[in-house]
PDB file of N, CA and C in Angstrom:
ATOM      1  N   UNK A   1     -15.370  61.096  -0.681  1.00  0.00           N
ATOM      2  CA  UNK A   1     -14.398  61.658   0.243  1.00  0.00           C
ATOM      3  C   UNK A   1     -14.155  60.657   1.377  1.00  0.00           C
ATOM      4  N   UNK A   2     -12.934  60.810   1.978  1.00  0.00           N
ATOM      5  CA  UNK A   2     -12.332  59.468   2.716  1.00  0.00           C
ATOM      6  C   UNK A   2     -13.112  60.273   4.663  1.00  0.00           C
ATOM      7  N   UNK A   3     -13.585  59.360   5.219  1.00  0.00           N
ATOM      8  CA  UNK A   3     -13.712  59.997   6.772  1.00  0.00           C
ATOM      9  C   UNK A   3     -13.143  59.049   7.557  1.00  0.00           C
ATOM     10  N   UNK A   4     -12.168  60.314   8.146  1.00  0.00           N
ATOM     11  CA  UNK A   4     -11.459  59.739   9.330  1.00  0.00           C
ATOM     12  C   UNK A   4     -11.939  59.471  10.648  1.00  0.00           C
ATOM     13  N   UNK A   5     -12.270  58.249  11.252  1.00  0.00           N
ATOM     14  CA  UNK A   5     -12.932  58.009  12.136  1.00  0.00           C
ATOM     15  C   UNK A   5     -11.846  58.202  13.313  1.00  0.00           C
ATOM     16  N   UNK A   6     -10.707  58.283  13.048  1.00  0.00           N
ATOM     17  CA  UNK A   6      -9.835  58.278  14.688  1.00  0.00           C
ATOM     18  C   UNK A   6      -9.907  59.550  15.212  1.00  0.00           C
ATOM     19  N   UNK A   7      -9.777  59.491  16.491  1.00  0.00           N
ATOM     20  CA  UNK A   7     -10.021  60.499  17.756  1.00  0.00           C
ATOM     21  C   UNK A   7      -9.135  61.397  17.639  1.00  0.00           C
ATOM     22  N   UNK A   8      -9.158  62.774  17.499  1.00  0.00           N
ATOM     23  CA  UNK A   8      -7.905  63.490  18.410  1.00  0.00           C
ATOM     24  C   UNK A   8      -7.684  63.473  19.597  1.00  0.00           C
ATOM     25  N   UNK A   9      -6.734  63.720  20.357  1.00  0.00           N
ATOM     26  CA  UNK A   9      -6.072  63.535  21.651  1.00  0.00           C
ATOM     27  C   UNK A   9      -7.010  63.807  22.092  1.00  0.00           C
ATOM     28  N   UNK A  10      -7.549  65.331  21.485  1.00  0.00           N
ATOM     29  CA  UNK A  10      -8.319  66.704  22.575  1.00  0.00           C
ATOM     30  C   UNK A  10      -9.834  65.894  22.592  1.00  0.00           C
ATOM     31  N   UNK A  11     -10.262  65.401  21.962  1.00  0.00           N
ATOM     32  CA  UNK A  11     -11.425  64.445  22.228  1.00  0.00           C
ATOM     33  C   UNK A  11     -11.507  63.531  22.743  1.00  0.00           C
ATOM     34  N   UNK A  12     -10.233  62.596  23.275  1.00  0.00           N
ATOM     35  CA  UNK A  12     -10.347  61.644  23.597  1.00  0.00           C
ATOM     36  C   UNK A  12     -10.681  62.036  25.432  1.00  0.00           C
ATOM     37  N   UNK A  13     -11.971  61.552  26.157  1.00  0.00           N
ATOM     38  CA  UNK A  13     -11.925  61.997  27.373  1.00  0.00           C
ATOM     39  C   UNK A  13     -10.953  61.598  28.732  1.00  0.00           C
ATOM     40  N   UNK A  14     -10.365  60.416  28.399  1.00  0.00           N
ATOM     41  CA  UNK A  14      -9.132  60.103  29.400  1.00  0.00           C
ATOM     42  C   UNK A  14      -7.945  59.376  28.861  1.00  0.00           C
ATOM     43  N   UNK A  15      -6.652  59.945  28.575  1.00  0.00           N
ATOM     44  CA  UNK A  15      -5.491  58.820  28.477  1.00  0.00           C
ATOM     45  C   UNK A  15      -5.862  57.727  27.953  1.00  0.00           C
ATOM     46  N   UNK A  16      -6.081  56.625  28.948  1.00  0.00           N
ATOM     47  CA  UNK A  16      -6.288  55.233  29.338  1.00  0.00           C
ATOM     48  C   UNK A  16      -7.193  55.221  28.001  1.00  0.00           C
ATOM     49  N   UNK A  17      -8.033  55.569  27.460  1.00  0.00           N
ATOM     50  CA  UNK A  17      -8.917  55.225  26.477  1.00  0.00           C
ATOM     51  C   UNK A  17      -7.767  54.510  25.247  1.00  0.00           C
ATOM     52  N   UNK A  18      -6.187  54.877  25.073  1.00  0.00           N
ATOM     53  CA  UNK A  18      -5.440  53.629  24.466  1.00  0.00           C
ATOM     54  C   UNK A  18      -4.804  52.676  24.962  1.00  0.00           C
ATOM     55  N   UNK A  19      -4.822  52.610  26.057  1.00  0.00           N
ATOM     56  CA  UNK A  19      -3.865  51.328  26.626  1.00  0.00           C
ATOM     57  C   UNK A  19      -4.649  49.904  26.174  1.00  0.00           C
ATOM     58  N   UNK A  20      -4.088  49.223  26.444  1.00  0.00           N
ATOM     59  CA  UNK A  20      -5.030  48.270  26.162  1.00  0.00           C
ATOM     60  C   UNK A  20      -5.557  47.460  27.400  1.00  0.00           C
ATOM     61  N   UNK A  21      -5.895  46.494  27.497  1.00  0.00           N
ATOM     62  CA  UNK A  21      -6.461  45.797  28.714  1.00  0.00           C
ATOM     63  C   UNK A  21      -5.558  45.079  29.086  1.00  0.00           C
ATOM     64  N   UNK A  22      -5.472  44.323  30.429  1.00  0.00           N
ATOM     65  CA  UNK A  22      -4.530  42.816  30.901  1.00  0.00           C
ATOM     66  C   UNK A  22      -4.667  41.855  30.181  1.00  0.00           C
ATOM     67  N   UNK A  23      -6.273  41.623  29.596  1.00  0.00           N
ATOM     68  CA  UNK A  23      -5.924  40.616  29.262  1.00  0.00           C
ATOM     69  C   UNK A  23      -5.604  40.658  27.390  1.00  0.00           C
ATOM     70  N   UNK A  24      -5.708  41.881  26.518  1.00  0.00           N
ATOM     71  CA  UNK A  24      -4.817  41.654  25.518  1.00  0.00           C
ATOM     72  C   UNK A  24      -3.447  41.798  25.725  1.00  0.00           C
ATOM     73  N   UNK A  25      -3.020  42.038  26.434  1.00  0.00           N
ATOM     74  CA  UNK A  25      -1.281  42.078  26.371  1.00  0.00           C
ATOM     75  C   UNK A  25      -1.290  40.222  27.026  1.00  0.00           C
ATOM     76  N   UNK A  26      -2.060  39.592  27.886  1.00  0.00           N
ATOM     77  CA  UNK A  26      -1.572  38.363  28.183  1.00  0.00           C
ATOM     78  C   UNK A  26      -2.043  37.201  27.028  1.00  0.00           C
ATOM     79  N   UNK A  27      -3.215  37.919  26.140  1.00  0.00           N
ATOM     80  CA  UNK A  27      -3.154  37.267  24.904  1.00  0.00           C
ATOM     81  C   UNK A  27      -1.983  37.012  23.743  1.00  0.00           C
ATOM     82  N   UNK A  28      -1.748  37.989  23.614  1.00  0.00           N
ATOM     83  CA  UNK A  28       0.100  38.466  23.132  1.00  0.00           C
ATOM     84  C   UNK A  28       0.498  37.883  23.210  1.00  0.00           C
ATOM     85  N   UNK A  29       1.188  37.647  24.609  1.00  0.00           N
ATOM     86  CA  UNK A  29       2.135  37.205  25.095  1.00  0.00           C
ATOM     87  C   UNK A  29       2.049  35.769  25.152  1.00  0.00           C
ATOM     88  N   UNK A  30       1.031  35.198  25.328  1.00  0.00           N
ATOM     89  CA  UNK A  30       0.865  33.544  24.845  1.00  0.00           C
ATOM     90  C   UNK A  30       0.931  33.291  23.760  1.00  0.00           C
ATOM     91  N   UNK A  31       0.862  34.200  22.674  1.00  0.00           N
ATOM     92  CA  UNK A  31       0.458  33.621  21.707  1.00  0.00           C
ATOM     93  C   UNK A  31       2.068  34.098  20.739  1.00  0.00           C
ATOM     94  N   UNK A  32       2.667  34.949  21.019  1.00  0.00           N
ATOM     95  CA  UNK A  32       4.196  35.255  21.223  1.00  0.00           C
ATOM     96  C   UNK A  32       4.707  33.838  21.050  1.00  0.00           C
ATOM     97  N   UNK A  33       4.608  33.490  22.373  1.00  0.00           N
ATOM     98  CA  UNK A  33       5.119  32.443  23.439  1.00  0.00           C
ATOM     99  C   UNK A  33       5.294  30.903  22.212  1.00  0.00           C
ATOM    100  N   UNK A  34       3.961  30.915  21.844  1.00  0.00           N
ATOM    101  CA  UNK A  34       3.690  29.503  21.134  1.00  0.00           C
ATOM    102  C   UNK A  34       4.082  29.409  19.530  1.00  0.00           C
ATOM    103  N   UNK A  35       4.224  30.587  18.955  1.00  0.00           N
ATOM    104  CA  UNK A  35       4.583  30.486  17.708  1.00  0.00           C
ATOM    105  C   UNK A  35       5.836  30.453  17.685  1.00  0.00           C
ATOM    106  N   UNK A  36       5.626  29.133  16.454  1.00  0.00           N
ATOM    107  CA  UNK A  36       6.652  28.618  15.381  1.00  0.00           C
ATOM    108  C   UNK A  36       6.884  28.640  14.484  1.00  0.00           C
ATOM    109  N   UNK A  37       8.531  29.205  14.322  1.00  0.00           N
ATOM    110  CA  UNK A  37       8.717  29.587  12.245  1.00  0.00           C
ATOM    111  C   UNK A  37       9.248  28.778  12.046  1.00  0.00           C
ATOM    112  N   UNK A  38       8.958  27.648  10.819  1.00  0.00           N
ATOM    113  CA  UNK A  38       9.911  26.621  10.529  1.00  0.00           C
ATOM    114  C   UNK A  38      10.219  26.977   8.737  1.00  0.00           C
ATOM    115  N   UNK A  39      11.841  27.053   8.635  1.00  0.00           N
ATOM    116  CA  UNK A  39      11.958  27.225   7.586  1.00  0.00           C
ATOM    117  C   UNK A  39      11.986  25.947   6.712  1.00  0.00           C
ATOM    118  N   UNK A  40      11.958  25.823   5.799  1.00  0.00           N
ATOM    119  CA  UNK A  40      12.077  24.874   4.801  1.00  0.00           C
ATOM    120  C   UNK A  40      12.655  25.629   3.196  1.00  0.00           C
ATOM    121  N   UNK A  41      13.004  24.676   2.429  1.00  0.00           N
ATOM    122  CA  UNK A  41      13.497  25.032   1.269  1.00  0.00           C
ATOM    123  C   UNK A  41      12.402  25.057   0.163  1.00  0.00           C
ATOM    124  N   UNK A  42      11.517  25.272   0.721  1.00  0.00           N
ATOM    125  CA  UNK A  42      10.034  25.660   0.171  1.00  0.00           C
ATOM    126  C   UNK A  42       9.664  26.508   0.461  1.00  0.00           C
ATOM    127  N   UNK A  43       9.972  27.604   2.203  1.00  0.00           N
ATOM    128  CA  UNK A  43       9.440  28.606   2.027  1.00  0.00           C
ATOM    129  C   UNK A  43       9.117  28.471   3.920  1.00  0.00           C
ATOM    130  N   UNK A  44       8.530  29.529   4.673  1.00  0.00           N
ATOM    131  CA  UNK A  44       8.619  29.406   5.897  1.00  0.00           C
ATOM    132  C   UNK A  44       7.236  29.163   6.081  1.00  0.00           C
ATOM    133  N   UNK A  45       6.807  28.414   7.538  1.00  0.00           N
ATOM    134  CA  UNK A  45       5.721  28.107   8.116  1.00  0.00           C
ATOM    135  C   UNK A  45       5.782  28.120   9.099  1.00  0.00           C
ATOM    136  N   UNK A  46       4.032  28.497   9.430  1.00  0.00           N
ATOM    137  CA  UNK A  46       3.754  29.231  10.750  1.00  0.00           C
ATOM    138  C   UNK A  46       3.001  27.513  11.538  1.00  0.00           C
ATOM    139  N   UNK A  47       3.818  27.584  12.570  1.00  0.00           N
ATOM    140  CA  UNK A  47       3.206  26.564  13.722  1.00  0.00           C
ATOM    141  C   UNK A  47       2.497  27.513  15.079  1.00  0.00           C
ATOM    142  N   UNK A  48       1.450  26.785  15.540  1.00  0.00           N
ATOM    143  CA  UNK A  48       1.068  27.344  17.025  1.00  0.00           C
ATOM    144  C   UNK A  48       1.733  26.160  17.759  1.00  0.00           C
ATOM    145  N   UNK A  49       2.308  25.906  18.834  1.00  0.00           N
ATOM    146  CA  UNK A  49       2.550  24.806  19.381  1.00  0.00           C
ATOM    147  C   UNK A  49       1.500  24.821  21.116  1.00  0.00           C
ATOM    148  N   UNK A  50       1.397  24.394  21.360  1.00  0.00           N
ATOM    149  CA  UNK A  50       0.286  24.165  22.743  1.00  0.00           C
ATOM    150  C   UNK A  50       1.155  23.680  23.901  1.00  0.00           C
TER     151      UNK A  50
END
């Protein structure tokens, strides 16, 4: 039998228990920031650029 480990609302003890933190959304967002799709006639590729 399959067990569902996620929370209901009514258990969860505050809101905030999903937001996420500052610093994953500023992880994101750099990392957003730096990726590169380069197509080719072979097929697309992923760049990080720095």
């Amino acid at each position: 039998m399959i067990k569902n480990y996620s929370k209901k609302s009514s258990e969860l003890k505050n809101k905030n228990d999903l937001r996420p933190s500052r610093d994953t959304i500023q992880f994101i967002l750099s990392y957003s920031q730096s990726l590169r799709v380069i197509k080719t006639s072979n097929g697309e590729y992923d760049s990080l650029q720095d």
